[in-house]
PDB file of N, CA and C in Angstrom:
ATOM      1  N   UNK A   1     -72.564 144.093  18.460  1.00  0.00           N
ATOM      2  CA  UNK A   1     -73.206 142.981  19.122  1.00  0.00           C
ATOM      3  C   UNK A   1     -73.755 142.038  18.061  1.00  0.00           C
ATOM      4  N   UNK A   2     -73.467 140.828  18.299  1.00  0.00           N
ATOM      5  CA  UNK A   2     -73.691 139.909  17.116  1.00  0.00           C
ATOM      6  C   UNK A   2     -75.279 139.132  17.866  1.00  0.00           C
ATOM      7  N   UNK A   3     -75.878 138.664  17.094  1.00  0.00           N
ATOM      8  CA  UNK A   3     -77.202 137.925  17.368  1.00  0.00           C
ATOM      9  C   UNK A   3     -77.570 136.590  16.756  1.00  0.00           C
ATOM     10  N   UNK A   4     -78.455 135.509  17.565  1.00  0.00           N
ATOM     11  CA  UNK A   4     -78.193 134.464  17.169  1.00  0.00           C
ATOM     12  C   UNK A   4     -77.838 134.027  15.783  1.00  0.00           C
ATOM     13  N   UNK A   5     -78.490 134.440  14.416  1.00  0.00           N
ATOM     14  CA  UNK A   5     -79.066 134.394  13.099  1.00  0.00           C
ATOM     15  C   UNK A   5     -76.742 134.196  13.496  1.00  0.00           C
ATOM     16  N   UNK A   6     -76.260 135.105  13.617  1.00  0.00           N
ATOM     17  CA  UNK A   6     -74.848 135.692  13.175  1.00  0.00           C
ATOM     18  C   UNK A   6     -74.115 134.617  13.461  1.00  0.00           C
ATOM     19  N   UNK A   7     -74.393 134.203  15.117  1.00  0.00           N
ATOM     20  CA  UNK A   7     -73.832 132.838  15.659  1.00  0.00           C
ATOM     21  C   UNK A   7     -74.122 132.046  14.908  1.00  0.00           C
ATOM     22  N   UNK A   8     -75.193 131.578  14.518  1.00  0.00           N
ATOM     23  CA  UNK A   8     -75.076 130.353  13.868  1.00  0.00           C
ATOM     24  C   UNK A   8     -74.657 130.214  12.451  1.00  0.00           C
ATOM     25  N   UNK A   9     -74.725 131.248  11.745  1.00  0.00           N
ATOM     26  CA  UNK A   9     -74.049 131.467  10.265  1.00  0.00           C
ATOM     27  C   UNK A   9     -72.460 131.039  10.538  1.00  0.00           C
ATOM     28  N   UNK A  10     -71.788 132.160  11.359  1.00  0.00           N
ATOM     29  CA  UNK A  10     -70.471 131.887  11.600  1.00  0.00           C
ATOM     30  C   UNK A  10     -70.258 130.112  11.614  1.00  0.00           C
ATOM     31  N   UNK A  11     -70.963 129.416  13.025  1.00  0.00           N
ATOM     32  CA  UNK A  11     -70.952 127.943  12.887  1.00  0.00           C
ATOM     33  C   UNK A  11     -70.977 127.453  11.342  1.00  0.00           C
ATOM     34  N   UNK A  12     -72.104 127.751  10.456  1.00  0.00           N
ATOM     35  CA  UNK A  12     -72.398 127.351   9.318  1.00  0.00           C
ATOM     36  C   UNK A  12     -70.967 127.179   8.554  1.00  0.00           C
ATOM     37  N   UNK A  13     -70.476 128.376   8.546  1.00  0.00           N
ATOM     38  CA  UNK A  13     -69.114 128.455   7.607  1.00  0.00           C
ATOM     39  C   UNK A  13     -68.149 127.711   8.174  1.00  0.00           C
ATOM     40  N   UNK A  14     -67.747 127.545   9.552  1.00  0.00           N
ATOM     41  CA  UNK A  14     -66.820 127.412  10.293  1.00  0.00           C
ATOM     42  C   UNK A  14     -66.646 125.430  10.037  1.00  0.00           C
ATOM     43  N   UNK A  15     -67.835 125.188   9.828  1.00  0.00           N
ATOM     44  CA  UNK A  15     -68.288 123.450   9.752  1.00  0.00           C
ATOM     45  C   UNK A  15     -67.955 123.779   7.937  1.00  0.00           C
ATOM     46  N   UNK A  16     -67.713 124.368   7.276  1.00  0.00           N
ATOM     47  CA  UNK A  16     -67.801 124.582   5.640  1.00  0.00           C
ATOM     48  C   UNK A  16     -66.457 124.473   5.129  1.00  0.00           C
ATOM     49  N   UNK A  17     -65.832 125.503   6.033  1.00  0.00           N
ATOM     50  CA  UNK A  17     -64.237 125.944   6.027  1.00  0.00           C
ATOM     51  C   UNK A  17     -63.441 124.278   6.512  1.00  0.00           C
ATOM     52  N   UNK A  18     -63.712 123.823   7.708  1.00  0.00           N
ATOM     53  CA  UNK A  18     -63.347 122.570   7.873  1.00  0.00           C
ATOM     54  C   UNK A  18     -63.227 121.210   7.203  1.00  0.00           C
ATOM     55  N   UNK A  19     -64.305 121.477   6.332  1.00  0.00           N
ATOM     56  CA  UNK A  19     -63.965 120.174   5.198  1.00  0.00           C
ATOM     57  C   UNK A  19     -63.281 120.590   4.042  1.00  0.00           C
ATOM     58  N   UNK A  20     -63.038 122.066   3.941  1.00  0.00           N
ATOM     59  CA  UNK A  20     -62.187 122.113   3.032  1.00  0.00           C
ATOM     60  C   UNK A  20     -60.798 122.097   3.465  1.00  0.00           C
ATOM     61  N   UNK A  21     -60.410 121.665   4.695  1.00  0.00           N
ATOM     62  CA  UNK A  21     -59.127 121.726   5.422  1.00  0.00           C
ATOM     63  C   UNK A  21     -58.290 123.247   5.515  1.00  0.00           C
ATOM     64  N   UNK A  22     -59.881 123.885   6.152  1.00  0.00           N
ATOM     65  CA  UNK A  22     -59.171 125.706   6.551  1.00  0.00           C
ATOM     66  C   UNK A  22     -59.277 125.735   8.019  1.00  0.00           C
ATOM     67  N   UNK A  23     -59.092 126.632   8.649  1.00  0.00           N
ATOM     68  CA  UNK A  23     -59.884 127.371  10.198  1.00  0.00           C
ATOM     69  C   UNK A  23     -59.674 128.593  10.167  1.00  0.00           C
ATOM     70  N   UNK A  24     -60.271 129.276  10.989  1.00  0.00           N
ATOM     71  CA  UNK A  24     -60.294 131.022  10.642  1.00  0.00           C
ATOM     72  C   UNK A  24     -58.643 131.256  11.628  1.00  0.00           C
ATOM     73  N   UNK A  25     -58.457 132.417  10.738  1.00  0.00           N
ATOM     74  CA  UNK A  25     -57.414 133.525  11.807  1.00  0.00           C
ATOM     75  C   UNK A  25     -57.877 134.156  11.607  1.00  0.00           C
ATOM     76  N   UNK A  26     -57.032 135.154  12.966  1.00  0.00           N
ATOM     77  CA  UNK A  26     -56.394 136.430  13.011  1.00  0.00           C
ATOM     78  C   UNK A  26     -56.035 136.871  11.802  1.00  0.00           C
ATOM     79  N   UNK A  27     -56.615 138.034  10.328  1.00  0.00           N
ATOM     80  CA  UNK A  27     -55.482 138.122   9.562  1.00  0.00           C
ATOM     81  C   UNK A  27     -54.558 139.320   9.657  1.00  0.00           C
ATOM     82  N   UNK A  28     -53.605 138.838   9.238  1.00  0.00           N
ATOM     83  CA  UNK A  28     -52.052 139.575   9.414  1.00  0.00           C
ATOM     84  C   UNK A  28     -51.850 140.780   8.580  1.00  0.00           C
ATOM     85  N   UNK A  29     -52.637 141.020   7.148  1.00  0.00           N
ATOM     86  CA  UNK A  29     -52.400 141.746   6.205  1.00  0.00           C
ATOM     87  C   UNK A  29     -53.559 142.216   5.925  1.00  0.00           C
ATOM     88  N   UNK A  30     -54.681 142.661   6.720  1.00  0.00           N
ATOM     89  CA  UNK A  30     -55.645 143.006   6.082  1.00  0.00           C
ATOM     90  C   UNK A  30     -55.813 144.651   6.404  1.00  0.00           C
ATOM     91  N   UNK A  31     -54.672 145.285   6.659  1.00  0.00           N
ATOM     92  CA  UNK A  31     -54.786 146.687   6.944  1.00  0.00           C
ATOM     93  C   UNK A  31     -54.358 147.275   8.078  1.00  0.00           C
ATOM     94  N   UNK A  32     -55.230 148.269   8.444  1.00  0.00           N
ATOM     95  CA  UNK A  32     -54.679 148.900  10.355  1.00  0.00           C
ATOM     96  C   UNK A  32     -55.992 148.244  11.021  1.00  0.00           C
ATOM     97  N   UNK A  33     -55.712 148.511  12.081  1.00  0.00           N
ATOM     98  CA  UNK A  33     -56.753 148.335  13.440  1.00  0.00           C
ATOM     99  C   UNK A  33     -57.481 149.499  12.844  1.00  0.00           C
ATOM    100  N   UNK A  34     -57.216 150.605  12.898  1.00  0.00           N
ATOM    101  CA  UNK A  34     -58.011 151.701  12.781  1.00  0.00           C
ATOM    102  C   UNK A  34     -58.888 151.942  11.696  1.00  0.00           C
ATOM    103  N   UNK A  35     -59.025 150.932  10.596  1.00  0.00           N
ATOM    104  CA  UNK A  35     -59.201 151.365   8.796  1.00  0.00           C
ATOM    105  C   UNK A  35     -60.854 150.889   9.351  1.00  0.00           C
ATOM    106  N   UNK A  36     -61.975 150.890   8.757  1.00  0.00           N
ATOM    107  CA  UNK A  36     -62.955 150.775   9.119  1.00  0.00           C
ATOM    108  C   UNK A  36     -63.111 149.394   8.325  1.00  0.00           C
ATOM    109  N   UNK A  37     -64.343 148.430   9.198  1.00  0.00           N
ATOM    110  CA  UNK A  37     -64.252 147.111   8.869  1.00  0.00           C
ATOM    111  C   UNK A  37     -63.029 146.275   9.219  1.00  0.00           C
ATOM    112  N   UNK A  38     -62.020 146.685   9.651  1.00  0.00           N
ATOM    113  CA  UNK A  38     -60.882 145.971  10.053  1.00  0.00           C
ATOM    114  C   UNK A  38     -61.107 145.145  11.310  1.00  0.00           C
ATOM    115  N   UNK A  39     -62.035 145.380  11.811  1.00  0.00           N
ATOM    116  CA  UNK A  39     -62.393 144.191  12.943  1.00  0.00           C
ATOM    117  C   UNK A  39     -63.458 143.046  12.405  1.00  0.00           C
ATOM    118  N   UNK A  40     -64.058 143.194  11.545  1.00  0.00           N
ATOM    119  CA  UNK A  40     -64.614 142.393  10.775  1.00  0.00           C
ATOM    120  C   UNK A  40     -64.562 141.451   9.892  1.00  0.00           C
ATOM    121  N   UNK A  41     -62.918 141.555   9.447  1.00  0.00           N
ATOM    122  CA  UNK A  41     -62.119 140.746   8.374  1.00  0.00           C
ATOM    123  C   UNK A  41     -61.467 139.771   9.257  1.00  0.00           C
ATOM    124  N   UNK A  42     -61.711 137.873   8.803  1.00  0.00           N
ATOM    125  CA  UNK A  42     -61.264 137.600   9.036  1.00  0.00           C
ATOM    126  C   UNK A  42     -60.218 136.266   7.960  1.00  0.00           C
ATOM    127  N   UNK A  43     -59.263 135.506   8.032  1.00  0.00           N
ATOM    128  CA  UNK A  43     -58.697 135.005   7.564  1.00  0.00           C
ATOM    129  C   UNK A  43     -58.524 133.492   7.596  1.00  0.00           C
ATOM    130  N   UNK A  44     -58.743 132.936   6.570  1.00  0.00           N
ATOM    131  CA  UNK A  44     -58.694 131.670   6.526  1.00  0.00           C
ATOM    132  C   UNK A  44     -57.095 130.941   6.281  1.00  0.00           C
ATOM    133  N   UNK A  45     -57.217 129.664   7.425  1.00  0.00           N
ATOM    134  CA  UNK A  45     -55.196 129.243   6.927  1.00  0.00           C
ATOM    135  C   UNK A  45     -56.038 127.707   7.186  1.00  0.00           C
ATOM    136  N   UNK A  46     -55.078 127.566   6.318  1.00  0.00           N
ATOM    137  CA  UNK A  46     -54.740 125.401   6.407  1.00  0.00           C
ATOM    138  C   UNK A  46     -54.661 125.175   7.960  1.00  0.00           C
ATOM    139  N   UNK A  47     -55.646 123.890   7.775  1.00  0.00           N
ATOM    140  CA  UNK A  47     -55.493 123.343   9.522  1.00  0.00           C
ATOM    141  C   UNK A  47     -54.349 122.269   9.334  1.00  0.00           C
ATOM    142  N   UNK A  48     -53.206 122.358  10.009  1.00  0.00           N
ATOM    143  CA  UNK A  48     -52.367 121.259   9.635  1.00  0.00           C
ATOM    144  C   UNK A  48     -51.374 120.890   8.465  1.00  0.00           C
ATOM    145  N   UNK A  49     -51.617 120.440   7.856  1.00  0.00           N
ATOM    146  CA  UNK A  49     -51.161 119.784   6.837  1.00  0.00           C
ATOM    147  C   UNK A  49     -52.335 119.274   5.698  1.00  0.00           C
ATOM    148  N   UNK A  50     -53.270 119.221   6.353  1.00  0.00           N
ATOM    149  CA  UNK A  50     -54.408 119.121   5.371  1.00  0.00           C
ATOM    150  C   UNK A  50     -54.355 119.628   3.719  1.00  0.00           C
ATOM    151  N   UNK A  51     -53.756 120.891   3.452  1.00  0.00           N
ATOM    152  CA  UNK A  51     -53.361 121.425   2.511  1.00  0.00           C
ATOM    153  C   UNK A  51     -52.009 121.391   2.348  1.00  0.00           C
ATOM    154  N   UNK A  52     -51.631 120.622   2.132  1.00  0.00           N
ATOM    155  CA  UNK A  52     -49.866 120.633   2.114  1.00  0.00           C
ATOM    156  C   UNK A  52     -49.056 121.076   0.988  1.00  0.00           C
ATOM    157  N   UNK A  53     -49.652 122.025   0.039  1.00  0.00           N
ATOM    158  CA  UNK A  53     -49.329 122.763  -0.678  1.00  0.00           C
ATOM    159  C   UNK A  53     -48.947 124.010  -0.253  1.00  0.00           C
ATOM    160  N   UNK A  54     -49.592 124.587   0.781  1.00  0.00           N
ATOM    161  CA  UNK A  54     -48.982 125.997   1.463  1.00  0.00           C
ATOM    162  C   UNK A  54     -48.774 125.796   2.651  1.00  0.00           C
ATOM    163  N   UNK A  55     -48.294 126.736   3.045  1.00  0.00           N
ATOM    164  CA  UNK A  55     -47.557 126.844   4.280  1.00  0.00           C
ATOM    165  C   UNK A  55     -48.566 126.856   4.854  1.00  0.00           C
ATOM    166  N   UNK A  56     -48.334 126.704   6.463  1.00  0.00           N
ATOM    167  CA  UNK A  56     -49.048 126.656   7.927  1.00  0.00           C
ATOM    168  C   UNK A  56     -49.874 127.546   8.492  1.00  0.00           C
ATOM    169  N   UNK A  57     -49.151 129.046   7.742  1.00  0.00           N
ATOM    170  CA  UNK A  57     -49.202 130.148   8.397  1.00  0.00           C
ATOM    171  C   UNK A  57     -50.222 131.079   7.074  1.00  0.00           C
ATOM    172  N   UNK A  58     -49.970 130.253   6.001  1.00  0.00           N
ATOM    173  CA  UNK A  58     -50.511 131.149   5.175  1.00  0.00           C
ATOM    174  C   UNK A  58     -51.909 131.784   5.046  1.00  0.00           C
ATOM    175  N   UNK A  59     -52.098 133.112   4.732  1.00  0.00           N
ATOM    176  CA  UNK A  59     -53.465 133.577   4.466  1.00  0.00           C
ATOM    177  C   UNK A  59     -53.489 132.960   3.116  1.00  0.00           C
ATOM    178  N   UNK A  60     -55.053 132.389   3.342  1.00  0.00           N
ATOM    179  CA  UNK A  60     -55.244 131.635   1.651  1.00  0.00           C
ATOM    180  C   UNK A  60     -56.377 132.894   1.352  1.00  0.00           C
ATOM    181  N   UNK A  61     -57.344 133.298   2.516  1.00  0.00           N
ATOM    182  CA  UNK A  61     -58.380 134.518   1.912  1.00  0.00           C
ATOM    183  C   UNK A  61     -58.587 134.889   3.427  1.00  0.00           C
ATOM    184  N   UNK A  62     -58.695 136.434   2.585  1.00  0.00           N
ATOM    185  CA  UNK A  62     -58.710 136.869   4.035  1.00  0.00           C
ATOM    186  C   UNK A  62     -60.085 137.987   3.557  1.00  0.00           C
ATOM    187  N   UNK A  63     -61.118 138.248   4.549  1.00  0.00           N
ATOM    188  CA  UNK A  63     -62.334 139.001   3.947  1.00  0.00           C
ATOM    189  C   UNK A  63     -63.350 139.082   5.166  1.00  0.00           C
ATOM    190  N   UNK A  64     -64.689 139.923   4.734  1.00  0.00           N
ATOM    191  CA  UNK A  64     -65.807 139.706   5.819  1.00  0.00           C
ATOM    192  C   UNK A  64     -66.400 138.523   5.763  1.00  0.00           C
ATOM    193  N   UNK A  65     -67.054 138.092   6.855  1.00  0.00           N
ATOM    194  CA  UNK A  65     -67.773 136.703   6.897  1.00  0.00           C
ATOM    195  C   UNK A  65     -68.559 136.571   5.055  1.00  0.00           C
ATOM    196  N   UNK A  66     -69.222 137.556   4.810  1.00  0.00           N
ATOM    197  CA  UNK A  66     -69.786 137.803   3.530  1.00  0.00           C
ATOM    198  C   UNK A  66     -69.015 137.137   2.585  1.00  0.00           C
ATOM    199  N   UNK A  67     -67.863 137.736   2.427  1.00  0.00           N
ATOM    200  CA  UNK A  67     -66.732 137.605   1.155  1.00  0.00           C
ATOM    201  C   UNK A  67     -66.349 136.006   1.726  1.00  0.00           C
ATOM    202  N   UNK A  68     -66.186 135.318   2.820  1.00  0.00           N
ATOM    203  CA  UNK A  68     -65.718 134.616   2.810  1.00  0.00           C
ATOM    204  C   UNK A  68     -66.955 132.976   2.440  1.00  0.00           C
ATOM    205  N   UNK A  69     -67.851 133.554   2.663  1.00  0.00           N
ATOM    206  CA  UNK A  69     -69.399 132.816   2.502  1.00  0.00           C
ATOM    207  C   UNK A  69     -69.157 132.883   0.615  1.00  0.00           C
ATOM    208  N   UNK A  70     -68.719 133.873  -0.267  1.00  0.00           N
ATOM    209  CA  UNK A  70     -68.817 134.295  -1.822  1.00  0.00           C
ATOM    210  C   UNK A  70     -67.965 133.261  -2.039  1.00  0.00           C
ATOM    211  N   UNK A  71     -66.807 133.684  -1.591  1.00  0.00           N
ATOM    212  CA  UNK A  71     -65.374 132.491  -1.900  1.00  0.00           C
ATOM    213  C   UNK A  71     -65.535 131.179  -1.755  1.00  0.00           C
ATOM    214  N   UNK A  72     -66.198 130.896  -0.501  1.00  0.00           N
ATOM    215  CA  UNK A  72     -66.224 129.467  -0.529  1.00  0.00           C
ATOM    216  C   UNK A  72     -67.145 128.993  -1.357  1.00  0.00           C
ATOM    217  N   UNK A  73     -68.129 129.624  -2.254  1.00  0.00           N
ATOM    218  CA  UNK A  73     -69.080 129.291  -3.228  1.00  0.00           C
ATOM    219  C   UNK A  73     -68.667 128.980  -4.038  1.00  0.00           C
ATOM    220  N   UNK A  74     -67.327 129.999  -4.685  1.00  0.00           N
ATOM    221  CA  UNK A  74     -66.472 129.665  -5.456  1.00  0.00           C
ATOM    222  C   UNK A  74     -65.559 128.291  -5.712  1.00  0.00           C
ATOM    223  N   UNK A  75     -64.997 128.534  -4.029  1.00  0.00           N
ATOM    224  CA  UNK A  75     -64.533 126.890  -4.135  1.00  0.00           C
ATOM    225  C   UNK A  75     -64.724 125.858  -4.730  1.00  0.00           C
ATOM    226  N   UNK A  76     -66.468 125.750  -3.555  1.00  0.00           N
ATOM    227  CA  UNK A  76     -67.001 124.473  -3.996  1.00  0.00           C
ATOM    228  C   UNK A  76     -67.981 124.421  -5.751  1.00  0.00           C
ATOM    229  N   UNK A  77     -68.248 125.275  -6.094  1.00  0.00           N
ATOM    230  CA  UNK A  77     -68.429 125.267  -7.563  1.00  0.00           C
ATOM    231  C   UNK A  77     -67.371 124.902  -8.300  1.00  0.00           C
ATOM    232  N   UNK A  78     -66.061 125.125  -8.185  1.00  0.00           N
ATOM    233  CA  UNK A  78     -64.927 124.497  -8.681  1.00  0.00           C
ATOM    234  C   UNK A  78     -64.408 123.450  -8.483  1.00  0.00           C
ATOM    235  N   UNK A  79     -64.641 122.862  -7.471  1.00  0.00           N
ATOM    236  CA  UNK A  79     -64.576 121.631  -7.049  1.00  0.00           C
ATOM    237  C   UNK A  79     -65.338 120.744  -7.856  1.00  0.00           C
ATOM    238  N   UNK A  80     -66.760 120.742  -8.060  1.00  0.00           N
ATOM    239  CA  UNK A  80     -68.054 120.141  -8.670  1.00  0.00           C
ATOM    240  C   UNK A  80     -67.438 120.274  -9.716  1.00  0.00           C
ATOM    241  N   UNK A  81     -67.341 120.869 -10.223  1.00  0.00           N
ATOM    242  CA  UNK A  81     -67.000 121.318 -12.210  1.00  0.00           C
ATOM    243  C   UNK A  81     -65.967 120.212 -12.291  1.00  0.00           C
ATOM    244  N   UNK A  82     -65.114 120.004 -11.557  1.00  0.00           N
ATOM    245  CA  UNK A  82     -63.977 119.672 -11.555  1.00  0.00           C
ATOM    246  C   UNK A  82     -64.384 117.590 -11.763  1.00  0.00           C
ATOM    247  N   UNK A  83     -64.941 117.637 -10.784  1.00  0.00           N
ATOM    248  CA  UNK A  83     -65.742 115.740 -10.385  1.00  0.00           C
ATOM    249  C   UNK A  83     -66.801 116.148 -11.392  1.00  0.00           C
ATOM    250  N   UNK A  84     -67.704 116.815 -12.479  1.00  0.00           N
ATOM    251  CA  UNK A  84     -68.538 116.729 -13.399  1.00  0.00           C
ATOM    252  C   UNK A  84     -67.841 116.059 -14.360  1.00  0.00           C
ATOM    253  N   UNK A  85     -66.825 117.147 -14.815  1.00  0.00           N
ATOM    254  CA  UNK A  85     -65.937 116.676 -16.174  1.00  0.00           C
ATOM    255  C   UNK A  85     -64.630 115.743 -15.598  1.00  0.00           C
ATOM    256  N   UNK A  86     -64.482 115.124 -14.882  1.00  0.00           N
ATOM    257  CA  UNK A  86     -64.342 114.060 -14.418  1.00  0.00           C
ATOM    258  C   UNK A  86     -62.580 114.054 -14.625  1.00  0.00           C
ATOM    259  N   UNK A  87     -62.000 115.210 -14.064  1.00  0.00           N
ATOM    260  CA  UNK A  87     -60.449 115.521 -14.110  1.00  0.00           C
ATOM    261  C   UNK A  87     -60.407 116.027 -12.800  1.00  0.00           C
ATOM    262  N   UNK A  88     -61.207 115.824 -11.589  1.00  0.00           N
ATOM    263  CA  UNK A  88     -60.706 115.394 -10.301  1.00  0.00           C
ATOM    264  C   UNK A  88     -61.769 114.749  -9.350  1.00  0.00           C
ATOM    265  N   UNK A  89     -61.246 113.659  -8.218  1.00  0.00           N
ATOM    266  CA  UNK A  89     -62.443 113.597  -7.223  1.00  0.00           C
ATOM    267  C   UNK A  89     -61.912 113.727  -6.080  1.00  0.00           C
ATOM    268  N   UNK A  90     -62.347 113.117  -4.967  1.00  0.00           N
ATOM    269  CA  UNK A  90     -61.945 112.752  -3.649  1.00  0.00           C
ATOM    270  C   UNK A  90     -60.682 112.129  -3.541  1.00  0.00           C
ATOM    271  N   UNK A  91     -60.844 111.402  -4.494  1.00  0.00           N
ATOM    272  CA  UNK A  91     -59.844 110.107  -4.281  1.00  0.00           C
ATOM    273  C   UNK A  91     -58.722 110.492  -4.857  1.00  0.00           C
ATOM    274  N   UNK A  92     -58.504 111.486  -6.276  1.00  0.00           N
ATOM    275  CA  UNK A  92     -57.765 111.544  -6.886  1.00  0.00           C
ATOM    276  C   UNK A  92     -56.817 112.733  -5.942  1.00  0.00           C
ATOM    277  N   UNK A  93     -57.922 113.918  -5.451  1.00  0.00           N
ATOM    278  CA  UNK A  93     -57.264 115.356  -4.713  1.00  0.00           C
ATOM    279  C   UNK A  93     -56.448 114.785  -3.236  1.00  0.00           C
ATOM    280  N   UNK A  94     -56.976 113.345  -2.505  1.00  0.00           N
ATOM    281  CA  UNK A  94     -56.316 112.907  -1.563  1.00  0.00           C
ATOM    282  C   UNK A  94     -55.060 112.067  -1.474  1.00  0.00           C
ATOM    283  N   UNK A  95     -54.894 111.856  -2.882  1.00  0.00           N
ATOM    284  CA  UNK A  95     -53.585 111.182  -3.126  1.00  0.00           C
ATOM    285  C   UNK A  95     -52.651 111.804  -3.799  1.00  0.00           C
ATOM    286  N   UNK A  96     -52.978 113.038  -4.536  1.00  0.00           N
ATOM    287  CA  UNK A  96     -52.075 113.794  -5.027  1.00  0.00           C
ATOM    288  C   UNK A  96     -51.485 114.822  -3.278  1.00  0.00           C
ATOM    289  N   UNK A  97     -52.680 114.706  -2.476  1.00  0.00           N
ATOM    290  CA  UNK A  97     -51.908 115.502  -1.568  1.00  0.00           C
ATOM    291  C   UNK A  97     -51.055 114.626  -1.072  1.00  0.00           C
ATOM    292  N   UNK A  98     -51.328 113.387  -0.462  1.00  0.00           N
ATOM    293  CA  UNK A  98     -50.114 112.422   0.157  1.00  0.00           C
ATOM    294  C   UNK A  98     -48.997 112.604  -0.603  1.00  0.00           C
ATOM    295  N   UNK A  99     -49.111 112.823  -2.295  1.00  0.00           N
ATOM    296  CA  UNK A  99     -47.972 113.098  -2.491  1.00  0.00           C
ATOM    297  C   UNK A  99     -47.033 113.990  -2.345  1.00  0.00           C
ATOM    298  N   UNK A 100     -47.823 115.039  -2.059  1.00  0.00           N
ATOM    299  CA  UNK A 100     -46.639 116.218  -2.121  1.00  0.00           C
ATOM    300  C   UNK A 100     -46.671 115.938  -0.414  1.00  0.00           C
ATOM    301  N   UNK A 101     -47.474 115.776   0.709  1.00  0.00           N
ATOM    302  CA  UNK A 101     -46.843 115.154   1.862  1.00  0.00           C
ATOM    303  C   UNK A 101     -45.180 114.657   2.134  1.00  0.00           C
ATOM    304  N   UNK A 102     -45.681 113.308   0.833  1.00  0.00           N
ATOM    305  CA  UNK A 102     -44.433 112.470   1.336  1.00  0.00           C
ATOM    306  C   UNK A 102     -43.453 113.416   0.255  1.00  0.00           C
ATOM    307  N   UNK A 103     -43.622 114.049  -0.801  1.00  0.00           N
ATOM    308  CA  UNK A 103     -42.225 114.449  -1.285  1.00  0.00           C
ATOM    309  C   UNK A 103     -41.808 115.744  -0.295  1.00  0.00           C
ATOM    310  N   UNK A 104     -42.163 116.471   0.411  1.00  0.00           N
ATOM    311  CA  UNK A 104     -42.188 117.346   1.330  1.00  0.00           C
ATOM    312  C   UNK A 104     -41.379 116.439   2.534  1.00  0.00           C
ATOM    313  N   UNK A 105     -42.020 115.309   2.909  1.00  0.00           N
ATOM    314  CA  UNK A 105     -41.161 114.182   4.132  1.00  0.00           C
ATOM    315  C   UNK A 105     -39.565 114.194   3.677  1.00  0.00           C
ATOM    316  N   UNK A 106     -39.469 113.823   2.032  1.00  0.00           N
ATOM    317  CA  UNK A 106     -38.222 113.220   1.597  1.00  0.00           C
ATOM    318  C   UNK A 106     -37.387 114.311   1.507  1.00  0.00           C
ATOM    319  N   UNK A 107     -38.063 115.465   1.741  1.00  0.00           N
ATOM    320  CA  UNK A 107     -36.532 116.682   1.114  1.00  0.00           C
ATOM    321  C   UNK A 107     -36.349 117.264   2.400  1.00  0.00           C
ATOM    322  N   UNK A 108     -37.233 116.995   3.584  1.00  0.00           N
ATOM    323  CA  UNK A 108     -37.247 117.201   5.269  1.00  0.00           C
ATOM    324  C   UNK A 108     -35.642 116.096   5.266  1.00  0.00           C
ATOM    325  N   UNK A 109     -35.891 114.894   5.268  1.00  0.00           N
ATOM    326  CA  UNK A 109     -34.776 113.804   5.651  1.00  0.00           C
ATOM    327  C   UNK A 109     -33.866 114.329   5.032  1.00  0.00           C
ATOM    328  N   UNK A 110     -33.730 114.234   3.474  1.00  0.00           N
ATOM    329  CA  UNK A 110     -32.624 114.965   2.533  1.00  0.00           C
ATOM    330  C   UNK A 110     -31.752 115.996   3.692  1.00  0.00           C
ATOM    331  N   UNK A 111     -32.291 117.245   4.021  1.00  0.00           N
ATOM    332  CA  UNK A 111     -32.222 118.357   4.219  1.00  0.00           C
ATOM    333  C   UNK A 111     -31.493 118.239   5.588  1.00  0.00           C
ATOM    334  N   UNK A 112     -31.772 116.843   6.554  1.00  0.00           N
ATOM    335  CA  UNK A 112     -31.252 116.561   7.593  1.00  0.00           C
ATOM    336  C   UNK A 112     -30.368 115.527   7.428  1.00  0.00           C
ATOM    337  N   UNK A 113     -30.161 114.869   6.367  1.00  0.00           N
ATOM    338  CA  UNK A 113     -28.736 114.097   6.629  1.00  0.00           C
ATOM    339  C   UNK A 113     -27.542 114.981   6.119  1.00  0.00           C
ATOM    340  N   UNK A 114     -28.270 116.057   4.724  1.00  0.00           N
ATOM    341  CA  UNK A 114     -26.783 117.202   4.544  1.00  0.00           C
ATOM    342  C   UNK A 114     -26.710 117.954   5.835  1.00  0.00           C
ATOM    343  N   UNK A 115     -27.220 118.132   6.699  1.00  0.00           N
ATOM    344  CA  UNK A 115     -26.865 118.811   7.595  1.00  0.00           C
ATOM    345  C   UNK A 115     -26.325 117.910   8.796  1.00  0.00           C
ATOM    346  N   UNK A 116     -26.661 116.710   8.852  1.00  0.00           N
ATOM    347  CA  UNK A 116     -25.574 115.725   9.703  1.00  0.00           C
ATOM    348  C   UNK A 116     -24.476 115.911   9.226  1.00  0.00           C
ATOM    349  N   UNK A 117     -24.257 115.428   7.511  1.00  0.00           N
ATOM    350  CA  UNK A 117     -23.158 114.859   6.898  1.00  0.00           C
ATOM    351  C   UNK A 117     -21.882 116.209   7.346  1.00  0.00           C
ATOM    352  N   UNK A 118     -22.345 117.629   7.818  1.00  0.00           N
ATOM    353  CA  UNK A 118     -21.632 119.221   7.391  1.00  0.00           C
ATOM    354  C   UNK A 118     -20.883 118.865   8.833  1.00  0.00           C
ATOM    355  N   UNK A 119     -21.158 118.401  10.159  1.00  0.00           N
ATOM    356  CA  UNK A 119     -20.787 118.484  11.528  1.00  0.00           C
ATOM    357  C   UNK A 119     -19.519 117.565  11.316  1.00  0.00           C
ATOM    358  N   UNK A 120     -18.868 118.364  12.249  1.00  0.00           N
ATOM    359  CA  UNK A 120     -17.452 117.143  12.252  1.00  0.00           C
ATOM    360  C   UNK A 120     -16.751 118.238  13.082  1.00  0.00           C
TER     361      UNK A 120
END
């Protein structure tokens, strides 16, 4: 039985995980049903395309609310370090993603005109 303090932590992360362009799963690899703590682990994946470096489906971390509260500390400390010494920001991490977006778009089209060009 979870209690308010729990509810609203979860919210806490859940609003945390979102600006880093995650949402929780189900995770897929974190053991049996039966292993203890296995109902407790859960898994973070890309919402969308937001991260367009991995796949849709991918577990990026999968852990207890705890581990996943540690990690994202991690994140965002790496992030900061990163806009301190001034070799990434907002602006720079949102246009390198459009890029791999659109080079991801161009090998989608690629990938569908060789497969027009094969029909006959």
């Amino acid at each position: 039985m979870s209690g308010w303090n729990t509810i609203q932590e979860v919210r806490r992360i859940e609003e945390q995980i979102i600006k880093l362009g995650f949402k929780f799963g189900n995770p897929k690899h974190a053991g049996h049903w039966s292993d203890p703590g296995y109902q407790d682990m859960v898994s973070l994946i890309p919402i969308d395309d937001s991260l367009p470096v991995y796949n849709r489906e991918a577990e990026i971390f999968t852990g207890t609310l705890a581990q996943v509260r540690t990690w994202l500390a991690g994140v965002q400390w790496a992030r900061d370090y990163d806009m301190f010494i001034k070799i990434s920001d907002e602006k720079k991490r949102a246009a390198a993603e459009q890029k791999e977006r659109n080079r991801q778009l161009m090998q989608t089209l690629k990938e569908g005109k060789r497969a027009e060009g094969t029909k006959k």
